[in-house]
C-alpha atoms as a PDB file:
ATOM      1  CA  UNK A   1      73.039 156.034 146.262  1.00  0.00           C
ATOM      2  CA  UNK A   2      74.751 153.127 144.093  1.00  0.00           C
ATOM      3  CA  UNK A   3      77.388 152.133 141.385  1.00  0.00           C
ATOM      4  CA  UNK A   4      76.637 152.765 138.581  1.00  0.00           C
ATOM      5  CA  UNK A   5      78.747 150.796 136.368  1.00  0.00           C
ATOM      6  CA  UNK A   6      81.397 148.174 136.428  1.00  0.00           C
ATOM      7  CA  UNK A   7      81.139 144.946 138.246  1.00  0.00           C
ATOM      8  CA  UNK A   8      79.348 145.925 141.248  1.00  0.00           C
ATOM      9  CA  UNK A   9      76.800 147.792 139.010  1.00  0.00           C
ATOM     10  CA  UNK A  10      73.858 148.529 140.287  1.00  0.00           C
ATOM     11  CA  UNK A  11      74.779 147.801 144.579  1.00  0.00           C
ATOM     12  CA  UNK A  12      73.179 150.110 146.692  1.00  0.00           C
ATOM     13  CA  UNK A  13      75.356 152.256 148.955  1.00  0.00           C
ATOM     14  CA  UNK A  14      74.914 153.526 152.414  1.00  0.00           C
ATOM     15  CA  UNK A  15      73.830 157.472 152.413  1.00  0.00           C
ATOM     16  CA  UNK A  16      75.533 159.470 155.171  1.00  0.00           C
ATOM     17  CA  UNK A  17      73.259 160.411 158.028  1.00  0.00           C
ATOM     18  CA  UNK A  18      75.225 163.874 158.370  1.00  0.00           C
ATOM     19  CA  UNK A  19      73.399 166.200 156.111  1.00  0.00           C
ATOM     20  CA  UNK A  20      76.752 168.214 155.709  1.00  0.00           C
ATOM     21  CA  UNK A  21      78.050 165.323 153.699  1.00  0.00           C
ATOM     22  CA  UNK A  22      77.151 165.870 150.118  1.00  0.00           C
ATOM     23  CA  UNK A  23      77.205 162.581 147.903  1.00  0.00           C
ATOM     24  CA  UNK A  24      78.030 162.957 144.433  1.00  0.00           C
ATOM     25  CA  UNK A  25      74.910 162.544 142.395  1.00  0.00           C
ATOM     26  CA  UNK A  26      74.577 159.577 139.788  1.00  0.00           C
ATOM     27  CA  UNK A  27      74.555 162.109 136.801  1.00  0.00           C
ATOM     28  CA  UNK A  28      78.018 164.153 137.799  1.00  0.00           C
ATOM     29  CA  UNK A  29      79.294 160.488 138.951  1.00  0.00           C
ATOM     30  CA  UNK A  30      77.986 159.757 134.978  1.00  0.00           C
ATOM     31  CA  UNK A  31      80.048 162.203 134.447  1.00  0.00           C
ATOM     32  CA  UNK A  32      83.582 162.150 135.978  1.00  0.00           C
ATOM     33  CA  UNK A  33      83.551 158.368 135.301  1.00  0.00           C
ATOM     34  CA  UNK A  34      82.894 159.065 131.222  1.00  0.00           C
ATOM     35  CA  UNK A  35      85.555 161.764 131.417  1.00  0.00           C
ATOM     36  CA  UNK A  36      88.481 160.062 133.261  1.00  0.00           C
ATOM     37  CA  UNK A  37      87.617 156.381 132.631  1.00  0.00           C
ATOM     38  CA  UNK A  38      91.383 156.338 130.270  1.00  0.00           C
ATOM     39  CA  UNK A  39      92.786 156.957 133.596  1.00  0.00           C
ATOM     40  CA  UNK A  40      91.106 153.841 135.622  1.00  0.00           C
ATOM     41  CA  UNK A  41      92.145 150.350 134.304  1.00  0.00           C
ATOM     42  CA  UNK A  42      95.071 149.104 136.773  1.00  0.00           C
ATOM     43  CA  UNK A  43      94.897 152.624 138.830  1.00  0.00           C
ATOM     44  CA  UNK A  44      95.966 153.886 141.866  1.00  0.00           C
ATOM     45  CA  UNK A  45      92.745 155.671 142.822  1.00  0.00           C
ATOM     46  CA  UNK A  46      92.912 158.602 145.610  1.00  0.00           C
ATOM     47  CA  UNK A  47      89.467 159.573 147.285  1.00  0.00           C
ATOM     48  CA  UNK A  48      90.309 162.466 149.497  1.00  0.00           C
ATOM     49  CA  UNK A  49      87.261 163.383 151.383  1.00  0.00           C
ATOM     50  CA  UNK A  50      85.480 160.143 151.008  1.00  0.00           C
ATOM     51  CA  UNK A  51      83.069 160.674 152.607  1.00  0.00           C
ATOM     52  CA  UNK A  52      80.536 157.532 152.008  1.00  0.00           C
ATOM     53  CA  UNK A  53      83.203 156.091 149.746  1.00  0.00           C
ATOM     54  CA  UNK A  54      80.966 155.349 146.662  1.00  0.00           C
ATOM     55  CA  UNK A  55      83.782 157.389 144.242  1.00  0.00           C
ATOM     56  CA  UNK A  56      86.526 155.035 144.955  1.00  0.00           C
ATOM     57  CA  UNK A  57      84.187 152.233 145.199  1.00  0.00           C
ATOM     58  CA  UNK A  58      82.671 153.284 141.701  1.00  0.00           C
ATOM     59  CA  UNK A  59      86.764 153.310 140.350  1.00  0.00           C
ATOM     60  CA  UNK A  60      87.025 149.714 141.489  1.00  0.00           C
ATOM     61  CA  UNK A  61      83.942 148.424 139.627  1.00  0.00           C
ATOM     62  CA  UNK A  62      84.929 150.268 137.147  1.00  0.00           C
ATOM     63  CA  UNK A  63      88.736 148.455 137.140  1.00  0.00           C
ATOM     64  CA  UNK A  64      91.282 150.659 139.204  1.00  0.00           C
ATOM     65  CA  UNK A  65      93.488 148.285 141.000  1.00  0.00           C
ATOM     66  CA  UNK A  66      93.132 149.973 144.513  1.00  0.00           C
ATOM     67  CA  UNK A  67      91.699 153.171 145.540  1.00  0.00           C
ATOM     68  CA  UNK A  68      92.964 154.970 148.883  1.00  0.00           C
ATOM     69  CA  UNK A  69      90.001 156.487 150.857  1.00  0.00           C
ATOM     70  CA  UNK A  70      91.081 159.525 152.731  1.00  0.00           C
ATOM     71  CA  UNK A  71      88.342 161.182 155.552  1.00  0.00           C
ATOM     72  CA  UNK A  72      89.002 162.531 158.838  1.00  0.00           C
ATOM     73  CA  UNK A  73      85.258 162.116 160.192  1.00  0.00           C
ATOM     74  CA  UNK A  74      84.594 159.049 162.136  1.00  0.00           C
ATOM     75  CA  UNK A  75      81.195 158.818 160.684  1.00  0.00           C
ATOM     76  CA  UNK A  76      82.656 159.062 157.239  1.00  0.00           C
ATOM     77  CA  UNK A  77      85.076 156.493 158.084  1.00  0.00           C
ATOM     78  CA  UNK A  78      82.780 154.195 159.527  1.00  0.00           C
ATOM     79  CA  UNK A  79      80.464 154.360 156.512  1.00  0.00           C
ATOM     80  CA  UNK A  80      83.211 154.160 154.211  1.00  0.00           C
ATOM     81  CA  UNK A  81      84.263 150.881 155.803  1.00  0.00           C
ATOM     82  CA  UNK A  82      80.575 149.513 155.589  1.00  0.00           C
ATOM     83  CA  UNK A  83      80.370 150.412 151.765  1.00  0.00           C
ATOM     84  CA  UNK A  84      83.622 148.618 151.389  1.00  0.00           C
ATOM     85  CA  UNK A  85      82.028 145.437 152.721  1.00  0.00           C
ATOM     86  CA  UNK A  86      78.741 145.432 151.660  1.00  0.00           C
ATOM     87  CA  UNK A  87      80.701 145.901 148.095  1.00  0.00           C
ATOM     88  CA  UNK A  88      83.224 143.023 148.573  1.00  0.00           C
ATOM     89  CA  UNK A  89      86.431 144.953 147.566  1.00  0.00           C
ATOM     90  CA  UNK A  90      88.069 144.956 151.168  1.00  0.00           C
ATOM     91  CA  UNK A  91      91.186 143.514 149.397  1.00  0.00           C
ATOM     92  CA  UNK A  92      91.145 146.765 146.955  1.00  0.00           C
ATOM     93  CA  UNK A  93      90.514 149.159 149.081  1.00  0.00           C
ATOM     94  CA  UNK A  94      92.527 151.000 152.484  1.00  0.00           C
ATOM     95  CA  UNK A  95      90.589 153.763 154.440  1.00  0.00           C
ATOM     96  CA  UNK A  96      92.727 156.218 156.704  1.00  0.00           C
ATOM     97  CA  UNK A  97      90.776 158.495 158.861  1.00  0.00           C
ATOM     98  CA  UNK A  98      93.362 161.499 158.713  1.00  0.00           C
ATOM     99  CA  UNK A  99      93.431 164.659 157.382  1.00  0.00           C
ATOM    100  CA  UNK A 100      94.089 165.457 153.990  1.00  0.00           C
ATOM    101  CA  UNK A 101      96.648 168.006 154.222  1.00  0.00           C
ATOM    102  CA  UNK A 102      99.225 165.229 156.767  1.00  0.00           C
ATOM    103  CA  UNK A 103      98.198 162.626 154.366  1.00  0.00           C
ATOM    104  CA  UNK A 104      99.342 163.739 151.224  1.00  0.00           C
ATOM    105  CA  UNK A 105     102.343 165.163 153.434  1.00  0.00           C
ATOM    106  CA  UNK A 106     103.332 161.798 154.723  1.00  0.00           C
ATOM    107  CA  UNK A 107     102.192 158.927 151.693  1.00  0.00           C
ATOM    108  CA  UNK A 108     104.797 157.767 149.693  1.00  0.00           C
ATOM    109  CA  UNK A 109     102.249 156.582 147.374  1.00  0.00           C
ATOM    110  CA  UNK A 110     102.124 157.982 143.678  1.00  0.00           C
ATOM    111  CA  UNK A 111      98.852 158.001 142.385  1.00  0.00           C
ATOM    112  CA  UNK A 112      96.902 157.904 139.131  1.00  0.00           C
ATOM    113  CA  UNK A 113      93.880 159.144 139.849  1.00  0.00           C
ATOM    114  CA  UNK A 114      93.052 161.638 142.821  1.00  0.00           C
ATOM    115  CA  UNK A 115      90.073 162.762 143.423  1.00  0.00           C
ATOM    116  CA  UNK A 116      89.409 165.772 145.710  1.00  0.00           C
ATOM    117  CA  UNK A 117      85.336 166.606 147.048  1.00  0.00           C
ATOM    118  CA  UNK A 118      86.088 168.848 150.054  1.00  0.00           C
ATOM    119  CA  UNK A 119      83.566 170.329 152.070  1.00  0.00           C
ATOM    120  CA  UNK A 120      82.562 173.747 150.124  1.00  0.00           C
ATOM    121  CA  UNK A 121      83.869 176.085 152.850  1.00  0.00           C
ATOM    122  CA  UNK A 122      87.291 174.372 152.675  1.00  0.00           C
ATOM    123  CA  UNK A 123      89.523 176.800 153.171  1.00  0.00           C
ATOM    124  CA  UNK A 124      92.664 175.072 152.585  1.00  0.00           C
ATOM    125  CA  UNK A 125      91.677 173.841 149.405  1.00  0.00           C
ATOM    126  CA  UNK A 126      94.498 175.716 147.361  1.00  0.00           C
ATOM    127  CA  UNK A 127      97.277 174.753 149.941  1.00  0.00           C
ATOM    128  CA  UNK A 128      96.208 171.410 149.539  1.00  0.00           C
ATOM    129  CA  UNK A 129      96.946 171.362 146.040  1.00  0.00           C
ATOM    130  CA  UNK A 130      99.846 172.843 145.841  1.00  0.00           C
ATOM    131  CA  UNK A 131     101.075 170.237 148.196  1.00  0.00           C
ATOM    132  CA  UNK A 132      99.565 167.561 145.969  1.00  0.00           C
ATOM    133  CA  UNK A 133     101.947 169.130 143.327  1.00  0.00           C
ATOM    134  CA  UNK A 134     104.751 169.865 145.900  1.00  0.00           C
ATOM    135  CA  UNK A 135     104.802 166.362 147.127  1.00  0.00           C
ATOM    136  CA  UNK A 136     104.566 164.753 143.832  1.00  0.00           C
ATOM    137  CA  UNK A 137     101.961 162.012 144.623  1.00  0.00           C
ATOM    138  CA  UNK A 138     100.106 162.625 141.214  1.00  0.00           C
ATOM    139  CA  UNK A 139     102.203 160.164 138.152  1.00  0.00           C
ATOM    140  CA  UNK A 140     103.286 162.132 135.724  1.00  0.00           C
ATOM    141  CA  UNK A 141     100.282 160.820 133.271  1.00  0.00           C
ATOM    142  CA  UNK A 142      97.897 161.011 136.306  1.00  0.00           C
ATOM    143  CA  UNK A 143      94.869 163.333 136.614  1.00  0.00           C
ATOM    144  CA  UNK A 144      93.619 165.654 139.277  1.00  0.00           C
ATOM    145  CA  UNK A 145      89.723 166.093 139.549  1.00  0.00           C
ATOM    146  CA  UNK A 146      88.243 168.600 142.214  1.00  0.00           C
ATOM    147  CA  UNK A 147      84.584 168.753 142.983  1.00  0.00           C
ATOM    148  CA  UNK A 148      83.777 171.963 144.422  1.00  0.00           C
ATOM    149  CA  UNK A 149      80.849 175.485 144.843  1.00  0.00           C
ATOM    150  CA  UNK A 150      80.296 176.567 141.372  1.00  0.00           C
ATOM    151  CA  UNK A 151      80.081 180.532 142.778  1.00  0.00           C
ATOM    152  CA  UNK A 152      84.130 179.573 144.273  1.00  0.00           C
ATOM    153  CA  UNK A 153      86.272 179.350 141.155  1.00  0.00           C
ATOM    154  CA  UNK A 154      89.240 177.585 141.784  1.00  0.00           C
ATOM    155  CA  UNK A 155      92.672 179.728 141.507  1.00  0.00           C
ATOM    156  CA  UNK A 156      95.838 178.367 139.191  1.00  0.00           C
ATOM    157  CA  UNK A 157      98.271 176.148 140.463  1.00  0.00           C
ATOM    158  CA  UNK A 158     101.502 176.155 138.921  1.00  0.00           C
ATOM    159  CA  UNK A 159     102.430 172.705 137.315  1.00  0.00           C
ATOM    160  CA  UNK A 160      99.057 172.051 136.494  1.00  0.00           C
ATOM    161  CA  UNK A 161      97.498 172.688 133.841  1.00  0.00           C
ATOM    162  CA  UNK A 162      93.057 172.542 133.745  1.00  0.00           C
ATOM    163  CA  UNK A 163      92.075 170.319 131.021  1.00  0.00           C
ATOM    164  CA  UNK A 164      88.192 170.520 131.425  1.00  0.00           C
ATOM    165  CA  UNK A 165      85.817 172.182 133.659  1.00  0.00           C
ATOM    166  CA  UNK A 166      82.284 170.614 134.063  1.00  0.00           C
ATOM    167  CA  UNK A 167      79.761 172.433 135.839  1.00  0.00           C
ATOM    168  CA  UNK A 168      76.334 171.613 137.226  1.00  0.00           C
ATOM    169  CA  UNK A 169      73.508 173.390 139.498  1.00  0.00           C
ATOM    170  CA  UNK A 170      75.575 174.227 142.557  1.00  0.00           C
ATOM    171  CA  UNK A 171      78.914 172.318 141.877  1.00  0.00           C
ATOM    172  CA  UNK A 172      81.777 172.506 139.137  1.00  0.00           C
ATOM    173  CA  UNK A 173      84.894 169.721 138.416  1.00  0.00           C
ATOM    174  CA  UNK A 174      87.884 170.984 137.343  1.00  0.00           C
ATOM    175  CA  UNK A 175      90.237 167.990 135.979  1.00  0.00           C
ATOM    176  CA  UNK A 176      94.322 168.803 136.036  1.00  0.00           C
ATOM    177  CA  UNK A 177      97.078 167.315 134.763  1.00  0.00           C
ATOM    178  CA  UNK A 178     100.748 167.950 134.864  1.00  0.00           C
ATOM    179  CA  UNK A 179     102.614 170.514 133.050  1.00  0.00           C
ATOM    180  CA  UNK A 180     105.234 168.270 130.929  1.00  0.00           C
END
């Protein structure tokens, strides 16, 4: 696992050791970045579910001013802490080991970018986005990208509205935005 682009192009990344963590392969990370890179200059980037970290750390080489990384596994946490270092952007980067649902309940943050890559049996997943919307943390010209099972559709949300869908093998991104 590495970045792929940016300023830190080319770094390798620490894999998790827990096989339930699934990192984002180069060619969806390809991807997402190609799709939302509008979005990333000066951003406030969201990684809920950060797992090893390597999507918020691929939005700072890439230019966001700060990316949030959100996980609730001490493993994850760890890891995402040694990525941060081994990358050099501990002044761009805060990692909270909560869980998603209290954080997006409690930040007062408003954020460009968030990015959401929940375990596939989340079962939460559309509560958590509605409090995403509820709690107004995504900026009005923001976007909302969810990596999640291909066979799981996601259901509508009101106030967003899904821009693009992307699917692969076993996974599928849906990107939101705001309904003006």
């Amino acid at each position: 696992m590495r970045v792929i682009a940016g300023k830190m192009r080319g770094t390798n990344l620490e894999n998790p050791k827990d096989r339930r963590v699934r990192p984002t392969t180069d060619r969806i990370k390809e991807d997402l970045f190609n799709i939302i890179m509008p979005y990333i200059p000066d951003s406030l980037f969201l990684d809920l579910f950060a797992g090893s970290g390597a999507i918020g750390i691929e939005a700072i080489s890439r230019g966001c001013k700060k990316s949030i990384f959100v996980d609730n596994n001490m493993d994850s946490f760890r890891l995402i802490k040694k990525n941060i270092k081994k990358t050099k952007c501990i002044d761009q980067s805060t990692v909270i080991k909560k869980d998603a649902i209290s954080f997006v309940n409690t930040t007062k943050d408003k954020f460009d970018v968030i990015f959401l890559d929940p375990p596939y049996n989340y079962e939460k997943l559309k509560n958590l986005i509605e409090n995403i919307v509820k709690c107004d943390i995504l900026c009005k010209d923001g976007i909302l990208i969810v990596e999640h099972d291909k066979n799981i559709p996601l259901e509508p949300v009101e106030k967003l509205v899904n821009i693009k869908t992307k699917s692969y093998s076993l996974t599928s991104i849906d990107f939101f935005v705001t309904e003006d």
